[in-house]
C-alpha atoms as a PDB file:
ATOM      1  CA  UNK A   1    -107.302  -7.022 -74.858  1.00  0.00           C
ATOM      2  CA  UNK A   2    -106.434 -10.470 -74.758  1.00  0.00           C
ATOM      3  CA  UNK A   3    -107.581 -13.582 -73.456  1.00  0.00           C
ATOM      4  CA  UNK A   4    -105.078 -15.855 -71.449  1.00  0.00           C
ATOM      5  CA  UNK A   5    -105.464 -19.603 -70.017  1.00  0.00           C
ATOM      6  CA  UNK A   6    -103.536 -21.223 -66.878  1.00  0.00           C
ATOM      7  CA  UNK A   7    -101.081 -23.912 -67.966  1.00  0.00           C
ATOM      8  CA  UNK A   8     -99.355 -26.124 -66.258  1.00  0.00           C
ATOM      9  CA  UNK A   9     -95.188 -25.635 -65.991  1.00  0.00           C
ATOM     10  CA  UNK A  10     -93.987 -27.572 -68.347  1.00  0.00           C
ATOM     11  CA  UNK A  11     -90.923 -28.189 -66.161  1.00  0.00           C
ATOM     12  CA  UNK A  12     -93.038 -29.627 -63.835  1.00  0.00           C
ATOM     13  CA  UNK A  13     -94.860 -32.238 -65.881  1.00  0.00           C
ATOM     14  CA  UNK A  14     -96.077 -35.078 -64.493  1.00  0.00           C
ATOM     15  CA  UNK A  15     -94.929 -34.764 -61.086  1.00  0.00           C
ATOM     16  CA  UNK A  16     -96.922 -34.743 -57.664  1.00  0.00           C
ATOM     17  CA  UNK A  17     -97.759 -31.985 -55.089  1.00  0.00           C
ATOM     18  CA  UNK A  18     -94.904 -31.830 -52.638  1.00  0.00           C
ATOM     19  CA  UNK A  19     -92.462 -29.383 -50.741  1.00  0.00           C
ATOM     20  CA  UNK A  20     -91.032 -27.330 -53.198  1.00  0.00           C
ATOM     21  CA  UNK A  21     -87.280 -24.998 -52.632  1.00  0.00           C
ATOM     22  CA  UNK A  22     -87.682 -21.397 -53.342  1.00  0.00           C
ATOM     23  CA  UNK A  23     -87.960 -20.685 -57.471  1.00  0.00           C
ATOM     24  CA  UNK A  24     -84.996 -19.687 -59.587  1.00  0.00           C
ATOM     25  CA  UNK A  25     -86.178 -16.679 -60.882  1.00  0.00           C
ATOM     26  CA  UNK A  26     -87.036 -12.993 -59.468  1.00  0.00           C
ATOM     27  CA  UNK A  27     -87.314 -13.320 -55.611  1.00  0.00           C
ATOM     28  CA  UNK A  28     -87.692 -16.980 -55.365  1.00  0.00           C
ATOM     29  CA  UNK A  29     -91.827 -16.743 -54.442  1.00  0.00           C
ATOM     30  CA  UNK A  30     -93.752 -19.377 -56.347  1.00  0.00           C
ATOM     31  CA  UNK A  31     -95.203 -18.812 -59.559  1.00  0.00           C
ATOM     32  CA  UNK A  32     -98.317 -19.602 -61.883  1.00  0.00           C
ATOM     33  CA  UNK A  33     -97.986 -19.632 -65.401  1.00  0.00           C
ATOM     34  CA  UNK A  34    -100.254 -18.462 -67.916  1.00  0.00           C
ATOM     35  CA  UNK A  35     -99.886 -18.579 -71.610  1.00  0.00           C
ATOM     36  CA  UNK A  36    -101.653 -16.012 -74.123  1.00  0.00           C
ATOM     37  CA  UNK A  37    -103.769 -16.164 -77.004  1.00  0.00           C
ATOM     38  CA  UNK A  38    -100.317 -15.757 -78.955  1.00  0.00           C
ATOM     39  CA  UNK A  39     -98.501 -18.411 -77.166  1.00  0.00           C
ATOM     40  CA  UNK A  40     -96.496 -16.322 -74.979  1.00  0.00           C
ATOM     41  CA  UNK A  41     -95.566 -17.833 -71.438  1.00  0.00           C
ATOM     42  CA  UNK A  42     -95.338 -15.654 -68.578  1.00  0.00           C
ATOM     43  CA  UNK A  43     -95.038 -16.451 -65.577  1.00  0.00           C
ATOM     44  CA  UNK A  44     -96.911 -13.992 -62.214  1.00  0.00           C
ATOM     45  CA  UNK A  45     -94.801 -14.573 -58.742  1.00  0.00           C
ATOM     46  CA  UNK A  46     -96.729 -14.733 -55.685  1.00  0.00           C
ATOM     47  CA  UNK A  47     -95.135 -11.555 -54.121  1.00  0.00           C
ATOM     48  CA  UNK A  48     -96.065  -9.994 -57.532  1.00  0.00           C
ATOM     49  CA  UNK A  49     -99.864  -9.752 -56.934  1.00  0.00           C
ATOM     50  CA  UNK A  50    -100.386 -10.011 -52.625  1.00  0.00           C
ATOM     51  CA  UNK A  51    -100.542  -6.727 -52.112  1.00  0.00           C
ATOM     52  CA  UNK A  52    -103.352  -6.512 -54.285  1.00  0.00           C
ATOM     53  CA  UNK A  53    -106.809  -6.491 -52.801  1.00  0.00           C
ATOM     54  CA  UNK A  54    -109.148  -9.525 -53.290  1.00  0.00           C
ATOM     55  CA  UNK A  55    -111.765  -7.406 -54.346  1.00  0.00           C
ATOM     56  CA  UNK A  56    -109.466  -5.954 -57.076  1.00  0.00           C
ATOM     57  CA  UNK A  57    -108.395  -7.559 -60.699  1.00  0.00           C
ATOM     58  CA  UNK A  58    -104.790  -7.041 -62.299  1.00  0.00           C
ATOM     59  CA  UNK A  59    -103.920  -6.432 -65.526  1.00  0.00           C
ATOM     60  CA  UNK A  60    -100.916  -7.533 -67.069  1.00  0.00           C
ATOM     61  CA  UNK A  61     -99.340  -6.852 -70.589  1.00  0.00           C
ATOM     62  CA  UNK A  62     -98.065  -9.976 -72.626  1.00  0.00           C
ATOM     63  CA  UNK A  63     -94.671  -9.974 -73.221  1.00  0.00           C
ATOM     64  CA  UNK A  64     -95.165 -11.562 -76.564  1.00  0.00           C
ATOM     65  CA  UNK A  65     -97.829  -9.701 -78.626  1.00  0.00           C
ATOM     66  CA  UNK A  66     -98.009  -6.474 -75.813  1.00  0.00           C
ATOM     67  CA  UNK A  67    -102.013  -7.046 -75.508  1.00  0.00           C
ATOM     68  CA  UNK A  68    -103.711  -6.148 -71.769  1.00  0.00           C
ATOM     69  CA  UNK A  69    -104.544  -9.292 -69.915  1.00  0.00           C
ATOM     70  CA  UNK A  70    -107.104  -9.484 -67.494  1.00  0.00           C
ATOM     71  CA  UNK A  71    -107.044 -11.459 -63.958  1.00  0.00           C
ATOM     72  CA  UNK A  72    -110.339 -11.254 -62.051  1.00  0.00           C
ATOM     73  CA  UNK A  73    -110.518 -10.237 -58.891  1.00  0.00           C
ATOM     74  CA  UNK A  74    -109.218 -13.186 -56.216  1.00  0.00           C
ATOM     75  CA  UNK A  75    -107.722 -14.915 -58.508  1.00  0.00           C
ATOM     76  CA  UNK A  76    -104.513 -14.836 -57.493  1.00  0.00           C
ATOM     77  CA  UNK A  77    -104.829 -15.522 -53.778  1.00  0.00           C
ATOM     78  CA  UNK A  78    -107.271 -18.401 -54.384  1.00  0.00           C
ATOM     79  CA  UNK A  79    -104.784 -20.102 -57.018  1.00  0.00           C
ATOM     80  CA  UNK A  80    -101.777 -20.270 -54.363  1.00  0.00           C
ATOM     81  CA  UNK A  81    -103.976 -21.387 -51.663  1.00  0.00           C
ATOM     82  CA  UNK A  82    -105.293 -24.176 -53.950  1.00  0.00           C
ATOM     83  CA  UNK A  83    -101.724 -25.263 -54.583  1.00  0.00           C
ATOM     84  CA  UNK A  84    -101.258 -24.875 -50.878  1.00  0.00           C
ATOM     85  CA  UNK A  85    -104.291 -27.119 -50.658  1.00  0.00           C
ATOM     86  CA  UNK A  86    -103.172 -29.979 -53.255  1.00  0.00           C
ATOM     87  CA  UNK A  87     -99.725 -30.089 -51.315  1.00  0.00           C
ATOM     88  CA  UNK A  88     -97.784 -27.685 -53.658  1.00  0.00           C
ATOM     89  CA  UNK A  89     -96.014 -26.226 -50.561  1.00  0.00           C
ATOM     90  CA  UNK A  90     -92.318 -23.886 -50.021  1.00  0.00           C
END
């Protein structure tokens, strides 16, 4: 298993909270991107993890060195709402 950290999107450097358009990727729900113990970005959409339970973690496999990553339980949901909350907003 690995260990992953939340970075910020380098495209994104920088700028303030505001009304975003959809993404360009996958189904156009926002994103947060991690990066790996390896260095691998990834990148989990919104409509990726909401059907999930808050009282449930996800697992994800890196896409770089194929090691299990570990999300704890709510931390999805409370991530977009804090963007919601700092003004990241679709």
């Amino acid at each position: 298993m690995s260990d992953w950290k939340l970075i910020p999107n380098p495209e994104w450097k920088d700028q303030s909270p505001r009304p975003l358009g959809p993404a360009t990727c996958h189904d156009g729900s926002p994103f947060i991107t991690v990066e790996c113990t390896c260095g691998e970005h990834m990148h989990m959409h919104e409509t990726q993890t909401a059907a999930v339970p808050d009282n449930l973690g996800v697992a994800s496999r890196c896409h770089g060195c194929g090691e299990i990553l570990q999300f704890q339980p709510g931390f999805f949901t409370g991530s977009f709402a804090e963007f919601r909350r700092q003004g990241w907003t679709i």
